[in-house]
C-alpha atoms as a PDB file:
ATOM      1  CA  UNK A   1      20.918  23.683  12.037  1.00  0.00           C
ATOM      2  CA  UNK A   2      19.764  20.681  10.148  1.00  0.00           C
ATOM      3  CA  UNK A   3      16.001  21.008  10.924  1.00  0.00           C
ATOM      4  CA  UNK A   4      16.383  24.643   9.511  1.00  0.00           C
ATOM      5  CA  UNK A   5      18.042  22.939   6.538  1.00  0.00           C
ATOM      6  CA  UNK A   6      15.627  19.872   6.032  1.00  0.00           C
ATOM      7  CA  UNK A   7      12.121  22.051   6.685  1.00  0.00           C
ATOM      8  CA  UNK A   8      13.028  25.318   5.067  1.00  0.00           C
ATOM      9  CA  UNK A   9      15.569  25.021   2.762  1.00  0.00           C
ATOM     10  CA  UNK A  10      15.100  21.531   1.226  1.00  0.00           C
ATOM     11  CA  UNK A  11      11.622  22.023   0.207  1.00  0.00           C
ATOM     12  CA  UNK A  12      12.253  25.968  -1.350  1.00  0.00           C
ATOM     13  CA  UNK A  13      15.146  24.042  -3.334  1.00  0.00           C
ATOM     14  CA  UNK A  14      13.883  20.466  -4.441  1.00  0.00           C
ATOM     15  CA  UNK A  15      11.279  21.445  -6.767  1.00  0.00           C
ATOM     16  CA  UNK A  16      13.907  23.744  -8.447  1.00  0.00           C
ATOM     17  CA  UNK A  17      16.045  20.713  -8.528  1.00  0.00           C
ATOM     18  CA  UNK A  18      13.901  18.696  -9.780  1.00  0.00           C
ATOM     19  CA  UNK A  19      12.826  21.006 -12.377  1.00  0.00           C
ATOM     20  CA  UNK A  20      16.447  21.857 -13.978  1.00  0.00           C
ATOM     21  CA  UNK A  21      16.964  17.673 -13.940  1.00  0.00           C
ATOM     22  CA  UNK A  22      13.819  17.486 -15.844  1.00  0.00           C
ATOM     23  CA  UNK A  23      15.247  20.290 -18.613  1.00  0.00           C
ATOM     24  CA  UNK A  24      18.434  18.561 -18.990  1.00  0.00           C
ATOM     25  CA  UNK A  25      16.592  15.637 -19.580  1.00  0.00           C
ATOM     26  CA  UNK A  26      14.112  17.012 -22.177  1.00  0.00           C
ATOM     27  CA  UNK A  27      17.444  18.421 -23.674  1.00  0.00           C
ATOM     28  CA  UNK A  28      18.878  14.769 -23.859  1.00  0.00           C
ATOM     29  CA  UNK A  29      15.742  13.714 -25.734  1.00  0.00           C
ATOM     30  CA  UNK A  30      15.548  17.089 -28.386  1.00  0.00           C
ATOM     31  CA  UNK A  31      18.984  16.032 -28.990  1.00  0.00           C
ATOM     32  CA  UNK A  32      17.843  12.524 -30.042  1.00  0.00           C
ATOM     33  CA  UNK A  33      15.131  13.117 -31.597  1.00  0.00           C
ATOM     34  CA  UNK A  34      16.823  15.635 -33.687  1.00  0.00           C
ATOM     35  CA  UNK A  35      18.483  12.850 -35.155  1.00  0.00           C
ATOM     36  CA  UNK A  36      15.018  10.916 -35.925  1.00  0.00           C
ATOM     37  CA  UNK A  37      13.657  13.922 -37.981  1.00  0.00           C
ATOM     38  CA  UNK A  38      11.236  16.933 -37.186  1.00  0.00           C
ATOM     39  CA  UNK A  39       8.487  15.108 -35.873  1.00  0.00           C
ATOM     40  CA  UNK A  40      10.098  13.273 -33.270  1.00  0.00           C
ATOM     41  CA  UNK A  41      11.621  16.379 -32.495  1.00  0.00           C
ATOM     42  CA  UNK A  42       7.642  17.932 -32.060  1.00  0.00           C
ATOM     43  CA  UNK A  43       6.838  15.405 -29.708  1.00  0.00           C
ATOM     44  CA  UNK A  44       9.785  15.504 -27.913  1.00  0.00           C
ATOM     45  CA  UNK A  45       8.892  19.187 -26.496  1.00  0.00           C
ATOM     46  CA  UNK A  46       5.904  18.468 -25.255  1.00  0.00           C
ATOM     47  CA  UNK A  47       4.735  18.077 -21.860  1.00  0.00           C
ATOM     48  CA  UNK A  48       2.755  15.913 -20.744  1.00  0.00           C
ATOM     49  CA  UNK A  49       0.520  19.325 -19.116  1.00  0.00           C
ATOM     50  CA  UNK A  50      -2.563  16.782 -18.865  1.00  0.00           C
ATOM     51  CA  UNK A  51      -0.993  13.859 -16.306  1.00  0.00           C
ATOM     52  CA  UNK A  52       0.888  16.937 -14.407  1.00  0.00           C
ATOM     53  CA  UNK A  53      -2.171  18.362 -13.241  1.00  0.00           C
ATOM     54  CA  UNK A  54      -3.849  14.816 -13.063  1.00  0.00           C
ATOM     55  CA  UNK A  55      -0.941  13.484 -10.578  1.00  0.00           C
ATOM     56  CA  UNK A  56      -1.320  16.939  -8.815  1.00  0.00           C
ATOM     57  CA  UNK A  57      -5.446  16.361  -8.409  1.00  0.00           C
ATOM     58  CA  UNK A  58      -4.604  12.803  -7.059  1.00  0.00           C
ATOM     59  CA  UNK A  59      -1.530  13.579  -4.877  1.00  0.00           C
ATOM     60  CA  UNK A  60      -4.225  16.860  -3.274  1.00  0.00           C
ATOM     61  CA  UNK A  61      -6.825  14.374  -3.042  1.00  0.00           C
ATOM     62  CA  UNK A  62      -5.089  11.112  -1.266  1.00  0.00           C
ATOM     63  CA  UNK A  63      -3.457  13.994   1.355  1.00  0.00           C
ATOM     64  CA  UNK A  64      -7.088  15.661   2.380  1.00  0.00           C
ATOM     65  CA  UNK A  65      -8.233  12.005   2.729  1.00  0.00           C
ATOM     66  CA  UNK A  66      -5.376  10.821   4.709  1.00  0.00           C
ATOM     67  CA  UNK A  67      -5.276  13.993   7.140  1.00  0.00           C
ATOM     68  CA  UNK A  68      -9.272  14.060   7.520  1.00  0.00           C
ATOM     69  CA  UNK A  69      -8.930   9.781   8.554  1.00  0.00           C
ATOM     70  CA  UNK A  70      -5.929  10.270  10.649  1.00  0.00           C
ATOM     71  CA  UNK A  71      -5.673  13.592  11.744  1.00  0.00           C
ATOM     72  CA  UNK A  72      -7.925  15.620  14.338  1.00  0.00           C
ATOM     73  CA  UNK A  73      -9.998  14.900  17.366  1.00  0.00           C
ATOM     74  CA  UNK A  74     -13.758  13.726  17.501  1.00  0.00           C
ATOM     75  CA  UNK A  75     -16.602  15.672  15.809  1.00  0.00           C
ATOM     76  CA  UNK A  76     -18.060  17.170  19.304  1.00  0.00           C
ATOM     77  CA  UNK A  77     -14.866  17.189  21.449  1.00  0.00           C
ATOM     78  CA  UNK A  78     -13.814  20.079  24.002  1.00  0.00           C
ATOM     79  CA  UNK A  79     -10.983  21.998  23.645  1.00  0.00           C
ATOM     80  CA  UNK A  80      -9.005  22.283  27.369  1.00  0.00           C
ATOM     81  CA  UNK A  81      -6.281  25.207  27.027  1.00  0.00           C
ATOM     82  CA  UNK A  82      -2.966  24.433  28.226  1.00  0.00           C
ATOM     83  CA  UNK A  83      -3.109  25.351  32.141  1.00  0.00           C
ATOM     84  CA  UNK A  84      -0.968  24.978  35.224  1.00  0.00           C
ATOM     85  CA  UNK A  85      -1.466  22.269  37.503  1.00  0.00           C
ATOM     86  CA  UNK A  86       0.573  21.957  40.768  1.00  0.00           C
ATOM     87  CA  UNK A  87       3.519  24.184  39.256  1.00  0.00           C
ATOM     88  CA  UNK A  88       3.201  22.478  35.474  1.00  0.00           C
ATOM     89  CA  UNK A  89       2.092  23.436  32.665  1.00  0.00           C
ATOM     90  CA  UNK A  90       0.131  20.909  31.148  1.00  0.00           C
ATOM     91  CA  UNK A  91      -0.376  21.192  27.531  1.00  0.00           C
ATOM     92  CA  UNK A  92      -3.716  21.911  25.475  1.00  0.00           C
ATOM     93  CA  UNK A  93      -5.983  18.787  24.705  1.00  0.00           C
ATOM     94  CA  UNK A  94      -9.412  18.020  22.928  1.00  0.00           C
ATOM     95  CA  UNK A  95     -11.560  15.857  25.062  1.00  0.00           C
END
């Protein structure tokens, strides 16, 4: 029950998470601002769309990297099906 909980249901729910804690705190800051005058309050709606998609491009490119070094067999290896030998299944490999 708690690997259906940590791989399905904790990543549908974080970013939704995440996103109301980042409206309350926008609110928090509209609130304050409000008391700075009009153009604080201007700034304070904005988002910051620019190093959002800039984290994004970095976070896409650092986990292609990291799977192509780490991840994978050789360039020219064999792929053996899993089989049964003696009575056991032995599972699939790349040689």
């Amino acid at each position: 029950m708690i690997r259906i909980f940590l791989f399905y249901i904790v990543p549908i729910l974080l970013p939704t998470v995440a996103y109301f804690v980042w409206g309350w705190f926008m609110d928090l800051r509209v609130e304050a601002a409000r008391s700075l005058g009009a153009d604080a309050m201007a700034r304070a709606r904005t988002v910051p769309w620019t190093w959002l998609v800039v984290a994004g491009v970095v976070l896409m490119l650092l986990s292609l990297a990291a799977l192509s070094l780490w991840e994978g067999a050789p360039p020219h290896a064999t792929y053996i099906p899993p089989h049964l030998e003696d009575g056991q299944v032995v599972p699939g490999q790349m040689r």
